[in-house]
PDB file of N, CA and C in Angstrom:
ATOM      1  N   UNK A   1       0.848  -1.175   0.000  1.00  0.00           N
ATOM      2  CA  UNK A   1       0.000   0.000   0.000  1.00  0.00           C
ATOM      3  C   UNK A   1       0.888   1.231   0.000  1.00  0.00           C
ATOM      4  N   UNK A   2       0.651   1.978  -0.896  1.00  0.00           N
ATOM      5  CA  UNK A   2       1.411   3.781  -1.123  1.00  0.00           C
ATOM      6  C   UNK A   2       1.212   4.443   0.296  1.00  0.00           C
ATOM      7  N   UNK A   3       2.422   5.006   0.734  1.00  0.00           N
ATOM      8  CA  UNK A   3       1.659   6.442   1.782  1.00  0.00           C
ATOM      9  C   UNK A   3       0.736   7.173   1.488  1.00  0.00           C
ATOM     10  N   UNK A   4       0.378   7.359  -0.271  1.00  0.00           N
ATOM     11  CA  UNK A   4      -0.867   8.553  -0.133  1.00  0.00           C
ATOM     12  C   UNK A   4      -2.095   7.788   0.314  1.00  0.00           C
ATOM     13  N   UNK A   5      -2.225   6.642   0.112  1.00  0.00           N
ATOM     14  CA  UNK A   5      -3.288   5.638   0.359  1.00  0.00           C
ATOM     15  C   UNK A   5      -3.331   5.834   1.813  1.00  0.00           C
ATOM     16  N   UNK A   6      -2.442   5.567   2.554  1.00  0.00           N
ATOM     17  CA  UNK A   6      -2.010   5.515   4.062  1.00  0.00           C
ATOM     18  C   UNK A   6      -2.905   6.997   4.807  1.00  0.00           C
ATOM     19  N   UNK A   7      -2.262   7.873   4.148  1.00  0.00           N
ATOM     20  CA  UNK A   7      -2.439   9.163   4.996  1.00  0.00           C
ATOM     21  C   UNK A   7      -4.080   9.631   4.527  1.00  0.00           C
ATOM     22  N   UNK A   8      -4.693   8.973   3.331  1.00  0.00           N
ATOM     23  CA  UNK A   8      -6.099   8.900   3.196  1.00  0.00           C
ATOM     24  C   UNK A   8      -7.092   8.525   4.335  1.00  0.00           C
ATOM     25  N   UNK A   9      -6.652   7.312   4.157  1.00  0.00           N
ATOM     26  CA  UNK A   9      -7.103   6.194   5.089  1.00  0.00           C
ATOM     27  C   UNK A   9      -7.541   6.595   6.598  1.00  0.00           C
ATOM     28  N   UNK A  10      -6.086   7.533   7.024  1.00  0.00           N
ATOM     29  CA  UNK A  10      -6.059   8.108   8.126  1.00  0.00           C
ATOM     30  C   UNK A  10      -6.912   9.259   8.059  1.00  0.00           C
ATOM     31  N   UNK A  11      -6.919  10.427   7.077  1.00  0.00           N
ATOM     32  CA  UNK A  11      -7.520  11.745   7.446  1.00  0.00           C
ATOM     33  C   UNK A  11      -9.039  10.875   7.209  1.00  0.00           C
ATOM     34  N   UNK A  12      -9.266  10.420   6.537  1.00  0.00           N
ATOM     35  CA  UNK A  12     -11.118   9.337   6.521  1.00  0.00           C
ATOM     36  C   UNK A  12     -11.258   8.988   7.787  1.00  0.00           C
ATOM     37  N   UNK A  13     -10.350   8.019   8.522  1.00  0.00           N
ATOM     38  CA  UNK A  13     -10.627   7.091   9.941  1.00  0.00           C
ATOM     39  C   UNK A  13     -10.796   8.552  10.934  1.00  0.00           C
ATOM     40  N   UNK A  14     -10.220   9.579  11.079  1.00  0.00           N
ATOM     41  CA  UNK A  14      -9.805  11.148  11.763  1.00  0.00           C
ATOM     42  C   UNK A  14     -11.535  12.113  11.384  1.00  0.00           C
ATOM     43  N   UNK A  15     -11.696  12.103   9.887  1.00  0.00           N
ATOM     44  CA  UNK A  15     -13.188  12.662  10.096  1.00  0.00           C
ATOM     45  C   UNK A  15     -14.392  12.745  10.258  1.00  0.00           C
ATOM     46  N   UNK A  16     -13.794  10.810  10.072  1.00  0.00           N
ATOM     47  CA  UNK A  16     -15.156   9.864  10.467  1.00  0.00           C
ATOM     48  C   UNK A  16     -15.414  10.003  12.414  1.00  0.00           C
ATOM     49  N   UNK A  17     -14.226   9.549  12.809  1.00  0.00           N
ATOM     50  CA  UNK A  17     -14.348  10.110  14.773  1.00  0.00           C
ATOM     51  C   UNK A  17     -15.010  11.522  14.646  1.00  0.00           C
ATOM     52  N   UNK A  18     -14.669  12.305  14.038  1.00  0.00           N
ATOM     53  CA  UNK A  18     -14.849  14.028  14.338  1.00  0.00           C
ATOM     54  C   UNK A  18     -16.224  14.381  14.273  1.00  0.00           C
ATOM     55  N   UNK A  19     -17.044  13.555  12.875  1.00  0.00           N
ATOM     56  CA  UNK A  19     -18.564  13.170  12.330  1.00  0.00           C
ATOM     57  C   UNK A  19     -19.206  12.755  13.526  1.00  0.00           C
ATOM     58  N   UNK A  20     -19.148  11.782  13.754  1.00  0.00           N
ATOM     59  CA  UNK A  20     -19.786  10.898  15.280  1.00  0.00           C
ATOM     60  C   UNK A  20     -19.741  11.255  16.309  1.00  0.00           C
ATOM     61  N   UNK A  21     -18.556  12.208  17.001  1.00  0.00           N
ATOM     62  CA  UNK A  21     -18.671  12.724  17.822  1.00  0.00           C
ATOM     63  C   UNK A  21     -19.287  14.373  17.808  1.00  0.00           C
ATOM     64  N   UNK A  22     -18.978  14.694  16.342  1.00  0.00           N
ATOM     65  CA  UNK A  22     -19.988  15.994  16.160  1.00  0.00           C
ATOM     66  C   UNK A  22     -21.459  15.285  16.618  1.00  0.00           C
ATOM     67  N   UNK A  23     -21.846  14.288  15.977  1.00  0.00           N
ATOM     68  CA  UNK A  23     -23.568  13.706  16.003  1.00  0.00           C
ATOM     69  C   UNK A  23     -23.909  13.464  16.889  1.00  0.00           C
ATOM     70  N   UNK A  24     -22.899  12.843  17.654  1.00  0.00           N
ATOM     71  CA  UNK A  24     -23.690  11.728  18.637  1.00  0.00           C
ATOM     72  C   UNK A  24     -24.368  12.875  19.983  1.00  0.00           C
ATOM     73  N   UNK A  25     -25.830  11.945  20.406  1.00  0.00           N
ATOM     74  CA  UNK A  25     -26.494  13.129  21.385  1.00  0.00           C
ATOM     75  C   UNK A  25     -25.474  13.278  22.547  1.00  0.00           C
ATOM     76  N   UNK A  26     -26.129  14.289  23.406  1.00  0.00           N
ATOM     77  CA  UNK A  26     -25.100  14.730  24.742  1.00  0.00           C
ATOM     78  C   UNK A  26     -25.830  14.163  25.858  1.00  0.00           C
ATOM     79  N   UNK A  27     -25.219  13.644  26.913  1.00  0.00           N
ATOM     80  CA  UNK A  27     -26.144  13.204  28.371  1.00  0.00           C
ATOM     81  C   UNK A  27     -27.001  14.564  28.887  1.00  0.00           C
ATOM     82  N   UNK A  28     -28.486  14.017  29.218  1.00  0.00           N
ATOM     83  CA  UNK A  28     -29.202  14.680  30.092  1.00  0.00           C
ATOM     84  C   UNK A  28     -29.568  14.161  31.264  1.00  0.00           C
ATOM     85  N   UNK A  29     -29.309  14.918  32.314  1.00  0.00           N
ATOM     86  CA  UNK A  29     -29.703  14.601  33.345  1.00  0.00           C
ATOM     87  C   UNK A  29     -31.415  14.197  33.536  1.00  0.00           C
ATOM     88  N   UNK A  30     -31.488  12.961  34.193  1.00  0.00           N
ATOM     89  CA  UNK A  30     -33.103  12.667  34.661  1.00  0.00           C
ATOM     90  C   UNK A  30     -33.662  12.793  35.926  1.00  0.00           C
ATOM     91  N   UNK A  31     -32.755  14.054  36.703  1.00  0.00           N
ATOM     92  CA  UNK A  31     -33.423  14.182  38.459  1.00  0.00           C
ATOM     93  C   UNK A  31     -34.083  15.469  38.169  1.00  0.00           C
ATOM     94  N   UNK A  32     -35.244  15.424  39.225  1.00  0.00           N
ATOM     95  CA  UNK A  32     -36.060  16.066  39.579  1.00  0.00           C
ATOM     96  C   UNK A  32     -35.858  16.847  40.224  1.00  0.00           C
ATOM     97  N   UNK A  33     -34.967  18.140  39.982  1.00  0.00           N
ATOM     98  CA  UNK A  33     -34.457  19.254  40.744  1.00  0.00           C
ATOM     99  C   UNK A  33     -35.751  19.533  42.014  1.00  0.00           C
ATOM    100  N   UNK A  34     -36.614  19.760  41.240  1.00  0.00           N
ATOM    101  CA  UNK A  34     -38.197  20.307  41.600  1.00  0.00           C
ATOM    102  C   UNK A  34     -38.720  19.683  42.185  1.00  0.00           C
ATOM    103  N   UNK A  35     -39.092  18.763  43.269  1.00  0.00           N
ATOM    104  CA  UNK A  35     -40.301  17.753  43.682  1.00  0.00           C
ATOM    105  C   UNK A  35     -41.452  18.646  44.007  1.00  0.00           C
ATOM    106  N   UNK A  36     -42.239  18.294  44.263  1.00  0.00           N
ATOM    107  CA  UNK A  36     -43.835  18.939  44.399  1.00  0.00           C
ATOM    108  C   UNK A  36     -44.171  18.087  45.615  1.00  0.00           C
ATOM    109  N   UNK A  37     -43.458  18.720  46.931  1.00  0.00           N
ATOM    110  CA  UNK A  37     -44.192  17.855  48.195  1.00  0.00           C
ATOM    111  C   UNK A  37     -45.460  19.015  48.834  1.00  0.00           C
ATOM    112  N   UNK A  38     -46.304  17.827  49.312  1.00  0.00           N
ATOM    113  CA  UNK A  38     -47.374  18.701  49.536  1.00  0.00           C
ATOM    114  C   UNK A  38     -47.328  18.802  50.859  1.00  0.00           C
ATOM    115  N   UNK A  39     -47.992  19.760  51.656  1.00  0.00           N
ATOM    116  CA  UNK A  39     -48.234  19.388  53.196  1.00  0.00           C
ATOM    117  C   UNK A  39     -49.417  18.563  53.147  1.00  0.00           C
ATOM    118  N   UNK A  40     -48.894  17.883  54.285  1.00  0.00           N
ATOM    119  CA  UNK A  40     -50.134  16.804  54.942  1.00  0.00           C
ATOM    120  C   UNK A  40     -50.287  16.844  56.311  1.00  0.00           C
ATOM    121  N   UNK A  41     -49.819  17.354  57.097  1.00  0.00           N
ATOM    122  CA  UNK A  41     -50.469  17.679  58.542  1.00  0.00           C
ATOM    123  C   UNK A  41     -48.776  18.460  59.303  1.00  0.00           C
ATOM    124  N   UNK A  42     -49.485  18.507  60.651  1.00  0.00           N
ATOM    125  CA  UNK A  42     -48.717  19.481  61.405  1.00  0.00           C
ATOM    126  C   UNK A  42     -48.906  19.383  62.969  1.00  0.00           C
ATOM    127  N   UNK A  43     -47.991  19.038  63.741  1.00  0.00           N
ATOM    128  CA  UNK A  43     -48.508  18.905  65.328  1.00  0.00           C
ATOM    129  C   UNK A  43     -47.475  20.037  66.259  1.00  0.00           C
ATOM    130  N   UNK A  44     -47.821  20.342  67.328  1.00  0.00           N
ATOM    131  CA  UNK A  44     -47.141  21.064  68.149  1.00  0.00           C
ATOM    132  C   UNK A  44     -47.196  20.320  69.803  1.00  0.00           C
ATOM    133  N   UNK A  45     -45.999  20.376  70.069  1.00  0.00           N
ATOM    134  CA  UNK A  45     -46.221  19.850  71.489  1.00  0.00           C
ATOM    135  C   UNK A  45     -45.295  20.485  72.433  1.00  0.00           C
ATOM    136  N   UNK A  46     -45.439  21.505  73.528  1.00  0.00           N
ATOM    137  CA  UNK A  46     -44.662  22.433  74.104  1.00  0.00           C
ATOM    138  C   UNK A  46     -43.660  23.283  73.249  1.00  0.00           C
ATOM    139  N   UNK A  47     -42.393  23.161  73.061  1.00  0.00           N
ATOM    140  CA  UNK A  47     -41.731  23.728  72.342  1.00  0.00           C
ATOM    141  C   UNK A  47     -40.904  23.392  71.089  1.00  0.00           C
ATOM    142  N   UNK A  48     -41.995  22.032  70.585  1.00  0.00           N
ATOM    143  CA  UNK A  48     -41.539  21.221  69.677  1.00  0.00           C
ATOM    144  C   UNK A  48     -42.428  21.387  68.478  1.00  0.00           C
ATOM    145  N   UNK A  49     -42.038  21.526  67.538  1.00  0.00           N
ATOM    146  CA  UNK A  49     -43.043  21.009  65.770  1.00  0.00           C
ATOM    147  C   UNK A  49     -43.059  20.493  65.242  1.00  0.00           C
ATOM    148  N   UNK A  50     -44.163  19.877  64.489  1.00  0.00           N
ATOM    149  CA  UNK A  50     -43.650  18.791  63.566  1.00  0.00           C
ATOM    150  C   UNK A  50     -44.254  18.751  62.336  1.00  0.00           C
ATOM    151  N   UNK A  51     -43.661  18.743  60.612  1.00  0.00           N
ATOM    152  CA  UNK A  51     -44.501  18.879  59.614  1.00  0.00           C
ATOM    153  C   UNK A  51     -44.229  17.675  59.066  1.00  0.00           C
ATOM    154  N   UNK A  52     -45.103  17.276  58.250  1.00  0.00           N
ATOM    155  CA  UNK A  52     -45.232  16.279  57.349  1.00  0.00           C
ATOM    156  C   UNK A  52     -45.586  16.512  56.204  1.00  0.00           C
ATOM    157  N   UNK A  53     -44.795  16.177  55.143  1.00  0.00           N
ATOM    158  CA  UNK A  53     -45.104  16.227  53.852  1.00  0.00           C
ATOM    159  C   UNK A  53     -45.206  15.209  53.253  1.00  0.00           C
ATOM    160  N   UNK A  54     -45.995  15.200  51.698  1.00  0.00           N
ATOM    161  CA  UNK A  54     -45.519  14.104  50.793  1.00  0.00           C
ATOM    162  C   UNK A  54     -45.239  14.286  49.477  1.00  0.00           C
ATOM    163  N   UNK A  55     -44.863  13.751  48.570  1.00  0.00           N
ATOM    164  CA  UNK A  55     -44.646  13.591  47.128  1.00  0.00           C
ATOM    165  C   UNK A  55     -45.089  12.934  46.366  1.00  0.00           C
ATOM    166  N   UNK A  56     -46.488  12.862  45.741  1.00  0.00           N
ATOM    167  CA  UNK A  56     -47.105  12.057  44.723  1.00  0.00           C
ATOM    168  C   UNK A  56     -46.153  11.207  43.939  1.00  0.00           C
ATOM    169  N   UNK A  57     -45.637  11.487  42.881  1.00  0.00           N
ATOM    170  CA  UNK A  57     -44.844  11.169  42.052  1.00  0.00           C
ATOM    171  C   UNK A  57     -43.993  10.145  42.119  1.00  0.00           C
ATOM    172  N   UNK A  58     -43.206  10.316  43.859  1.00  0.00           N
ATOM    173  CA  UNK A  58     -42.452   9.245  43.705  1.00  0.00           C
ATOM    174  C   UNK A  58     -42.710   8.394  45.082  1.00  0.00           C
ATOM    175  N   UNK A  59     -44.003   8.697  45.875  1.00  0.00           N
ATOM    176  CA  UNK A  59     -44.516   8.147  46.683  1.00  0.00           C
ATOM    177  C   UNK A  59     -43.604   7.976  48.341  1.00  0.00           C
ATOM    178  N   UNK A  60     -42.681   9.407  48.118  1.00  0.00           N
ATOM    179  CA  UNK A  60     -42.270   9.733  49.610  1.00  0.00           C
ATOM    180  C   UNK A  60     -42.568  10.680  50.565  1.00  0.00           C
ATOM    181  N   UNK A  61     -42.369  10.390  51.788  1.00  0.00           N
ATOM    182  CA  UNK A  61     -42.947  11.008  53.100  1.00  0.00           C
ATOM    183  C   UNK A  61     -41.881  12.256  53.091  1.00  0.00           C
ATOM    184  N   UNK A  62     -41.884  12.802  54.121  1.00  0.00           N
ATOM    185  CA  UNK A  62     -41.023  13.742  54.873  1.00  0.00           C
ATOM    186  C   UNK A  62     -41.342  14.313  55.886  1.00  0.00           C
ATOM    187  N   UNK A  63     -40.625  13.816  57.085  1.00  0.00           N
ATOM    188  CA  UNK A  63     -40.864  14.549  58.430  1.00  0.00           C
ATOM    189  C   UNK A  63     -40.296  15.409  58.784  1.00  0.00           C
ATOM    190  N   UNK A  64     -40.099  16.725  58.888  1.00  0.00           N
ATOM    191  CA  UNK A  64     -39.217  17.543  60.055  1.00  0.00           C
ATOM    192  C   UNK A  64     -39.864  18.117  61.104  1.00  0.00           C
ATOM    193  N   UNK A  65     -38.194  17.916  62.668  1.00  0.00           N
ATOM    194  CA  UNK A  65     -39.281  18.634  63.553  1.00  0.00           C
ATOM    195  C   UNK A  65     -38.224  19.558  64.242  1.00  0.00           C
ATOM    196  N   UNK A  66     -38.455  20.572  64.852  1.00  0.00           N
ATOM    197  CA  UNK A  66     -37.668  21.462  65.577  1.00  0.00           C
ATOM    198  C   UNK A  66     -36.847  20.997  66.200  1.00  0.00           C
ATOM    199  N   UNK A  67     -35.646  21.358  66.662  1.00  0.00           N
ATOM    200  CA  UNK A  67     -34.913  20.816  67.598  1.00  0.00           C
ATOM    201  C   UNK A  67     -34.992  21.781  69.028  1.00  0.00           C
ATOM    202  N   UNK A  68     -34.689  22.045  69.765  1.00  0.00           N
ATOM    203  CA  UNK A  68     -35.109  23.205  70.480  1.00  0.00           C
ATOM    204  C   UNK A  68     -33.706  22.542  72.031  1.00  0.00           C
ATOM    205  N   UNK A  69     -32.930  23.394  72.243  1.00  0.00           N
ATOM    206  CA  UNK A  69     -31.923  23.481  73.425  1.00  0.00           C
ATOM    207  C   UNK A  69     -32.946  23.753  74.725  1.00  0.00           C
ATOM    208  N   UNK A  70     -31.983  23.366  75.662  1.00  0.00           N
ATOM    209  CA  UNK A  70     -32.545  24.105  76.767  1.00  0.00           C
ATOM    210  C   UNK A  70     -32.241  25.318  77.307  1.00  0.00           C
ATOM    211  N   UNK A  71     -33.032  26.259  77.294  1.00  0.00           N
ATOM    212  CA  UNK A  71     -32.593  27.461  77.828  1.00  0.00           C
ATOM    213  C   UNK A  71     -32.379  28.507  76.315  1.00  0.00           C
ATOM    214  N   UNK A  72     -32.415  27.711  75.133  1.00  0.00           N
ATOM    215  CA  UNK A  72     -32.149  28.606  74.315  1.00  0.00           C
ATOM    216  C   UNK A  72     -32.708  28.843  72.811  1.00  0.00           C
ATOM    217  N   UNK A  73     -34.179  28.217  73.053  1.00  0.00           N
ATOM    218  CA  UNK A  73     -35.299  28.056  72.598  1.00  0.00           C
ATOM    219  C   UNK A  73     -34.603  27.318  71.110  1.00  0.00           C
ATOM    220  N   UNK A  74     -35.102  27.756  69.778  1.00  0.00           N
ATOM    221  CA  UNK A  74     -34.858  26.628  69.165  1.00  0.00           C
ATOM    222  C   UNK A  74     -34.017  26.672  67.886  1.00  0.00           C
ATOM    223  N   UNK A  75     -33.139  25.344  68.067  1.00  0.00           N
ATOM    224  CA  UNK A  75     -31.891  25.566  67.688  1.00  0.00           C
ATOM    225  C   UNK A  75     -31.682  24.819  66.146  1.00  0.00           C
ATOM    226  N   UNK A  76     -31.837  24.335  65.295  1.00  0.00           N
ATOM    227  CA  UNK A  76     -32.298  23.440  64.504  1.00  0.00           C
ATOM    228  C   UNK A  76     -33.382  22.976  64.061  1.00  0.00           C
ATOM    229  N   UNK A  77     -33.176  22.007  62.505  1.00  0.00           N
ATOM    230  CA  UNK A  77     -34.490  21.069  62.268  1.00  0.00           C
ATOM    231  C   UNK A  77     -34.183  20.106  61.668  1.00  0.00           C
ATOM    232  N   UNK A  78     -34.576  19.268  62.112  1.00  0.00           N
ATOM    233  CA  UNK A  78     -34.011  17.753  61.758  1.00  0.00           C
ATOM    234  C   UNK A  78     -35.643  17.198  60.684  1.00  0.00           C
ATOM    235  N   UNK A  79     -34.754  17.122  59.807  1.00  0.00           N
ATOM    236  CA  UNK A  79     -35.781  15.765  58.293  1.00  0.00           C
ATOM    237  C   UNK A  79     -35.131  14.986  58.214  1.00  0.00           C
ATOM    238  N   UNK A  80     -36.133  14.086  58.503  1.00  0.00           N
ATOM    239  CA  UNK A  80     -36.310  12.672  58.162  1.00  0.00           C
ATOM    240  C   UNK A  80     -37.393  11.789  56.643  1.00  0.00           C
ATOM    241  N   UNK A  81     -36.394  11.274  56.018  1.00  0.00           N
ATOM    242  CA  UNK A  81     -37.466  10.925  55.069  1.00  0.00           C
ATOM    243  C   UNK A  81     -37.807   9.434  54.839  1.00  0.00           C
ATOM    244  N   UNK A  82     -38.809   8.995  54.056  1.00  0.00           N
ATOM    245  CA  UNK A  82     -39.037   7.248  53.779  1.00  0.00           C
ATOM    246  C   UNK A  82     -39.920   7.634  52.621  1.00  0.00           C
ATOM    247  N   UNK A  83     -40.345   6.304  51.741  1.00  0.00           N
ATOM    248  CA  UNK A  83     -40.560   5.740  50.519  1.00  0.00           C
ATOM    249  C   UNK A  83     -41.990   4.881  51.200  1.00  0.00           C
ATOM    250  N   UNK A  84     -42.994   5.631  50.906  1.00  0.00           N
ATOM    251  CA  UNK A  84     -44.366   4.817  51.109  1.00  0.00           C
ATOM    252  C   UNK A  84     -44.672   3.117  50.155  1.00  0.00           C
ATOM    253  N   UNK A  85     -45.065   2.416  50.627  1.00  0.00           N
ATOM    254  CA  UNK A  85     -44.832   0.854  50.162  1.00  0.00           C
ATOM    255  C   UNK A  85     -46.372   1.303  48.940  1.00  0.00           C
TER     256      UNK A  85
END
């Protein structure tokens, strides 16, 4: 085989990668930046709260409840989440 054949061969194999990777699609992400949790109830007990939410879509809960120090009313909030069966 000739080098001009050679260096063909090559700039073809070189614009054929360049083609395909011009074409080929790009990754999209499939998470749900956004969830849509709804409230579903709410309790209070001395200096404590508690909400509950949920999420249609992907059929999860969410609890948070105040944390509250002593002496220095309230300091945090702790969520907790789970996956309804």
């Amino acid at each position: 085989m000739s080098t001009r054949n050679v260096y063909f061969l090559i700039i073809g194999a070189l614009l054929l990668v360049g083609l395909a990777i011009f074409w080929s699609p790009t990754a999209r992400s499939q998470i749900n930046a956004t969830p849509s949790w709804v409230p579903i109830g709410v309790s209070s007990s001395g200096n404590t709260s508690t909400v509950w939410f949920h999420e249609p879509s992907s059929r999860q809960t969410l609890a948070c409840q105040t944390i509250a120090a002593q002496g220095s009313g309230i300091t945090g909030i702790k969520c907790v989440t789970a996956k309804l069966p």
